[in-house]
C-alpha atoms as a PDB file:
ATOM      1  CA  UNK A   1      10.643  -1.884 -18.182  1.00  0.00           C
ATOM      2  CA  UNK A   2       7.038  -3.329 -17.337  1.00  0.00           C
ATOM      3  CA  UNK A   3       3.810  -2.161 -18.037  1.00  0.00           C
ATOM      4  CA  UNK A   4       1.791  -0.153 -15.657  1.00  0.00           C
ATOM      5  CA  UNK A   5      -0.291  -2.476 -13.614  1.00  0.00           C
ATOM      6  CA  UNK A   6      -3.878  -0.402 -14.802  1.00  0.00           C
ATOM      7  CA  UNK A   7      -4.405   2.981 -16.600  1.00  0.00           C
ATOM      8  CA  UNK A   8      -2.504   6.050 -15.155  1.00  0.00           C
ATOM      9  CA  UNK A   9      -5.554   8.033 -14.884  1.00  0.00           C
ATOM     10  CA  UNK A  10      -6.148   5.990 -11.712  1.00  0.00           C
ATOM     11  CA  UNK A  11      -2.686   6.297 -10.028  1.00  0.00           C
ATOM     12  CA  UNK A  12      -3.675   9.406  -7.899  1.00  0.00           C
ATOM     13  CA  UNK A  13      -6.937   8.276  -6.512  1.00  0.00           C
ATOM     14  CA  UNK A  14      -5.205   5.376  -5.588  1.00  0.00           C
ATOM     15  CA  UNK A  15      -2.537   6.536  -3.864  1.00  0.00           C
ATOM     16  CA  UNK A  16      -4.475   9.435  -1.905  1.00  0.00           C
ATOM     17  CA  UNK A  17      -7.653   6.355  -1.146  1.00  0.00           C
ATOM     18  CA  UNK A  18      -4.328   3.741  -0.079  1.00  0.00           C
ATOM     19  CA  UNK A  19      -3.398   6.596   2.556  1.00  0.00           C
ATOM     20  CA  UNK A  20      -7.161   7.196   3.627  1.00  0.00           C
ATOM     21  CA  UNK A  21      -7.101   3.287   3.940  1.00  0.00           C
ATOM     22  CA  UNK A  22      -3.981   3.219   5.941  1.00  0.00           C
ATOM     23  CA  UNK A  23      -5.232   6.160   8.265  1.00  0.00           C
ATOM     24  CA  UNK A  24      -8.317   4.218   9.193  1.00  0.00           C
ATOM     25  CA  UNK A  25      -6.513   1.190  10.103  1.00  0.00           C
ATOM     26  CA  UNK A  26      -4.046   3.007  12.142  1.00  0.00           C
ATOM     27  CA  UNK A  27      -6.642   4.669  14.027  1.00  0.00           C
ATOM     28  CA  UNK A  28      -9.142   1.865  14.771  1.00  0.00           C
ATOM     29  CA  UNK A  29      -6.806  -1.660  14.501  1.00  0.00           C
ATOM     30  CA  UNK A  30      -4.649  -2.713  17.507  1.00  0.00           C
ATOM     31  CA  UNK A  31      -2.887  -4.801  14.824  1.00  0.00           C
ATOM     32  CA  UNK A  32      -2.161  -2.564  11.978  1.00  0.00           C
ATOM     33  CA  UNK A  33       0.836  -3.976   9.721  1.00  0.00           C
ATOM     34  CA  UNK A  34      -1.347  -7.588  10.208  1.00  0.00           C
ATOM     35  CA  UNK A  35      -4.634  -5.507   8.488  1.00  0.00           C
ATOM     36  CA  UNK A  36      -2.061  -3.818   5.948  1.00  0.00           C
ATOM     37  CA  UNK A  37      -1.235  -7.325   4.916  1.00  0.00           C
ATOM     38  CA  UNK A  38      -4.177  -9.001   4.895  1.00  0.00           C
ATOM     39  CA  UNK A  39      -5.318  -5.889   2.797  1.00  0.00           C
ATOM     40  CA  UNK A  40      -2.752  -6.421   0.293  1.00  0.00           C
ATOM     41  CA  UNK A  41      -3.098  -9.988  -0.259  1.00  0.00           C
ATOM     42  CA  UNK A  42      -6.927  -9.579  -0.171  1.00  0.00           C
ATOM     43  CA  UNK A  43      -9.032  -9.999  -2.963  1.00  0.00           C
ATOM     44  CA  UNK A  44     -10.395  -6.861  -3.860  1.00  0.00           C
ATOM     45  CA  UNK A  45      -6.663  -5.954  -3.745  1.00  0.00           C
ATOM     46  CA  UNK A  46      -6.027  -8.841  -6.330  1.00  0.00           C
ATOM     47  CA  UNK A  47      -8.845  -6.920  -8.342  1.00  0.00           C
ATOM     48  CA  UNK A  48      -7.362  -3.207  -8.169  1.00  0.00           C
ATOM     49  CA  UNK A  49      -3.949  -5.059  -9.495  1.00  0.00           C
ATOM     50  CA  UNK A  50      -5.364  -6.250 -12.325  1.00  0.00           C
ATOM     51  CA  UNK A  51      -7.021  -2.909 -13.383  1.00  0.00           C
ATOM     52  CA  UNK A  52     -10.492  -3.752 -12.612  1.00  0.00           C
ATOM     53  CA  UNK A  53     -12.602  -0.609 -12.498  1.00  0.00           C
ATOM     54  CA  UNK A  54     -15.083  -1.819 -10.394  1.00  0.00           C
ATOM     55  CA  UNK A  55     -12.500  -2.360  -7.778  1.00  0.00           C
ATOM     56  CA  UNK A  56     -10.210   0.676  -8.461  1.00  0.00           C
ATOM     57  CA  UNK A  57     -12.982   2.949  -7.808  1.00  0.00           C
ATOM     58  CA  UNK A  58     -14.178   1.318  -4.024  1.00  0.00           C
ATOM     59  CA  UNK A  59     -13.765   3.214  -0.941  1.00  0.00           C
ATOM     60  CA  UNK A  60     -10.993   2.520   2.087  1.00  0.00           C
ATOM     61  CA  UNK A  61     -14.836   1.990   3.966  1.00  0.00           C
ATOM     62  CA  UNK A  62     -15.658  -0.467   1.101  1.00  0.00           C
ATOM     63  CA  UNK A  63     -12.335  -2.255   1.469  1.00  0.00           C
ATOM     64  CA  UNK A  64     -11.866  -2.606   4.829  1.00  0.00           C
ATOM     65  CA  UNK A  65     -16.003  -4.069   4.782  1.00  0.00           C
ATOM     66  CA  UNK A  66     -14.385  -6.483   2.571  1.00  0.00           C
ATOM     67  CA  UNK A  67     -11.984  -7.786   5.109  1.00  0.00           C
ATOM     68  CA  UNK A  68     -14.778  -7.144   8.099  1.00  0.00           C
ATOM     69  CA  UNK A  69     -12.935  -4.367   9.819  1.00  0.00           C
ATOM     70  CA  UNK A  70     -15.074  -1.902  11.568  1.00  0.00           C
ATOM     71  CA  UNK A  71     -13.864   1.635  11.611  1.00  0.00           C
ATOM     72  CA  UNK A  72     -14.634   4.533  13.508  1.00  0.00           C
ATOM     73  CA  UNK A  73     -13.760   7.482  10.908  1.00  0.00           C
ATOM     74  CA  UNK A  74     -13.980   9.870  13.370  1.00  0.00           C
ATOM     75  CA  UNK A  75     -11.343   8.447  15.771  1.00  0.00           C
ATOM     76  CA  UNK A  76      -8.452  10.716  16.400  1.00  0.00           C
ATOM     77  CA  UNK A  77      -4.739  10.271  15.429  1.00  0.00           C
ATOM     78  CA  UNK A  78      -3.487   7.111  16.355  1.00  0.00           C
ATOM     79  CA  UNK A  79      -0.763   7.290  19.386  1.00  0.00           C
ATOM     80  CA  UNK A  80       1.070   4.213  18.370  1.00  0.00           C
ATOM     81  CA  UNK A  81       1.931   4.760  14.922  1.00  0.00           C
ATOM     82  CA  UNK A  82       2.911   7.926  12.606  1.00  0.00           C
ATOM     83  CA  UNK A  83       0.853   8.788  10.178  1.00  0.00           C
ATOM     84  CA  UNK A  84       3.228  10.422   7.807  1.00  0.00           C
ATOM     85  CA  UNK A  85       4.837   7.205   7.767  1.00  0.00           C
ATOM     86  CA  UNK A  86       1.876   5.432   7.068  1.00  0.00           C
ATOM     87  CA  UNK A  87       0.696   7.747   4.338  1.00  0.00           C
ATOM     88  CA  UNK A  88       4.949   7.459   3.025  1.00  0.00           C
ATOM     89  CA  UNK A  89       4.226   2.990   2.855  1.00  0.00           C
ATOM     90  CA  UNK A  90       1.084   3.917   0.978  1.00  0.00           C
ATOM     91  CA  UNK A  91       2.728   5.782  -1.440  1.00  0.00           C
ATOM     92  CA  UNK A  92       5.449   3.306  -1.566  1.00  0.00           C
ATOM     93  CA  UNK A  93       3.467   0.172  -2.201  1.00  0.00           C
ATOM     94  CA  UNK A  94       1.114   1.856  -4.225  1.00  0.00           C
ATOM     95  CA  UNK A  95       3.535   2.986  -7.117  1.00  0.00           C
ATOM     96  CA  UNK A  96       5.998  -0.033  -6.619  1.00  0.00           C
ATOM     97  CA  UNK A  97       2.455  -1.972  -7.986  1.00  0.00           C
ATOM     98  CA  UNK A  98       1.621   0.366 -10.802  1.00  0.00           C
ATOM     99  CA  UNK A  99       4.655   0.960 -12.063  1.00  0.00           C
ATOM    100  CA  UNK A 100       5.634  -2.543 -12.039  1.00  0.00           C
ATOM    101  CA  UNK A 101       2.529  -4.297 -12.580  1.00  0.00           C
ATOM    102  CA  UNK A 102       3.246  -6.443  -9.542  1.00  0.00           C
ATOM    103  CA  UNK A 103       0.876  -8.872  -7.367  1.00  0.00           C
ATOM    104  CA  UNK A 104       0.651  -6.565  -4.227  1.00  0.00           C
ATOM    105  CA  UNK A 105       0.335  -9.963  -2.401  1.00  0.00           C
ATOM    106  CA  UNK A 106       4.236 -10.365  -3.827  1.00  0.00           C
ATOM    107  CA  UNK A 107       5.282  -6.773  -2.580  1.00  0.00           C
ATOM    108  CA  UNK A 108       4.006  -7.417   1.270  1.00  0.00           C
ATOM    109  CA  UNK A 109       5.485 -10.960   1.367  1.00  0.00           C
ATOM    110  CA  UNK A 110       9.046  -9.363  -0.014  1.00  0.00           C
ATOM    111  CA  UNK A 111       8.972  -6.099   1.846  1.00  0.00           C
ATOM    112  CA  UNK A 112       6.355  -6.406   4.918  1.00  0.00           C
ATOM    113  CA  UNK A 113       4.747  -3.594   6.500  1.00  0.00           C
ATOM    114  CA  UNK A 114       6.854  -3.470   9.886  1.00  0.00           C
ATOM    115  CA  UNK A 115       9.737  -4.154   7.677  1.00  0.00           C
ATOM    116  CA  UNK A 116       8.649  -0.794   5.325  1.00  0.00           C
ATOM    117  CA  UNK A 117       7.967   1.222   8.420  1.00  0.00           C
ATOM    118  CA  UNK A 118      11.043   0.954   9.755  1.00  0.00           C
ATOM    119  CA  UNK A 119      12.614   1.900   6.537  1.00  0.00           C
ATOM    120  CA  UNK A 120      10.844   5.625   6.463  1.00  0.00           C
ATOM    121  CA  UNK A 121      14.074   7.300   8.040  1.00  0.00           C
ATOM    122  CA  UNK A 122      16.888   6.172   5.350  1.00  0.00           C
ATOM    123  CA  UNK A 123      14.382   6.195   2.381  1.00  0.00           C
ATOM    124  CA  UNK A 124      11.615   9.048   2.988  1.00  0.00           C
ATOM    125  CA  UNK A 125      14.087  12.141   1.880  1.00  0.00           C
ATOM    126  CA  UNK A 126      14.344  10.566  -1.686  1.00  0.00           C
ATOM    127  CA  UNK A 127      11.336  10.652  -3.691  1.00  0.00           C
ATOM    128  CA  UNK A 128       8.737   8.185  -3.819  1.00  0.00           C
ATOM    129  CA  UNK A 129      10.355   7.176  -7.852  1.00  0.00           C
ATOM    130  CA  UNK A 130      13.662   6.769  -6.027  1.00  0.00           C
ATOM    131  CA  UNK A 131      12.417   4.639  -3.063  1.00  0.00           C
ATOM    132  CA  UNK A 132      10.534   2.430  -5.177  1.00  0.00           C
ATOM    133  CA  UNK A 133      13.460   1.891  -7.203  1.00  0.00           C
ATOM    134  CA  UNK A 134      15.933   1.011  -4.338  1.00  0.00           C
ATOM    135  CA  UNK A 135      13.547  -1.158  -2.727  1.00  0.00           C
ATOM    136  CA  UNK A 136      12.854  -2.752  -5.697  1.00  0.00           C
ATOM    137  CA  UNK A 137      16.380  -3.309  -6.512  1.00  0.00           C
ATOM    138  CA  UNK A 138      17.181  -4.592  -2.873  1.00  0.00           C
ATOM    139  CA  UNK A 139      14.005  -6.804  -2.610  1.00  0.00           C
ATOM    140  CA  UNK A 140      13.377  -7.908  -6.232  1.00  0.00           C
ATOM    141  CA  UNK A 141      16.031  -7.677  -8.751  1.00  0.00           C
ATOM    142  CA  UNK A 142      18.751  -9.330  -6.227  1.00  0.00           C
ATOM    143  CA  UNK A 143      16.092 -12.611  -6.500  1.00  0.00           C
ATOM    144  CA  UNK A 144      16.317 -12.260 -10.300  1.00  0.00           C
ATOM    145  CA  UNK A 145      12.884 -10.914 -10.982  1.00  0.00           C
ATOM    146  CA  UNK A 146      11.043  -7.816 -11.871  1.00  0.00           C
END
């Protein structure tokens, strides 16, 4: 089994600040799985992988800054996307990462976000552990890595 990608104190920030993040960009990007990406290969991303606490402790307004996306927090629901579903991929791609001390660059090229989104209906009633797992075995161990 790998290593944890950074200390587990950090693992709940992370995931609640990854579904702020994804939130925002459903709510003020016309193109949100291409900002999800270029979030995950970004990097400040490449930072938060690696443990860095410098970068594990940035906002979603610092991040997205990073990438020069403007947000509007106080923009309402977004009409085009679910949110749960969102806040599900964040969770997803968050603990596939830490757990497995991945390149989150590596996780968005295997499993992209429109590819992940449309996944939420067979995968969301098994637990975030149990997604990660079958999408890991699926997308990962099948191409002899992990």
């Amino acid at each position: 089994m790998s290593r944890p990608a950074y200390p587990e104190d950090y693992l709940e920030s992370m995931r609640i600040k990854t579904k702020y993040l994804f939130r925002l960009i459903a709510r003020n990007c016309p193109d949100v799985f291409g900002v999800i990406r270029q979030y995950m290969e970004c990097e400040y991303r490449g930072y938060m992988d690696m443990g860095n606490p410098l970068y594990l402790n940035k906002s979603p307004k610092q991040i997205l800054g990073s990438l020069s996306v403007r947000i509007d927090p106080s923009k309402e629901i977004a009409d085009g996307y679910d949110e749960f579903v969102l806040e599900w991929m964040a969770d997803i791609y968050t603990c596939m990462q830490w757990k497995y001390a991945l390149a989150s660059a590596q996780i968005v090229e295997r499993i992209p976000p429109e590819k992940l989104y449309g996944m939420y209906d067979p995968l969301h009633e098994t637990s975030v552990k149990n997604g990660v797992e079958k999408l890991l075995e699926i997308y990962f161990r099948s191409h002899g890595e992990e």
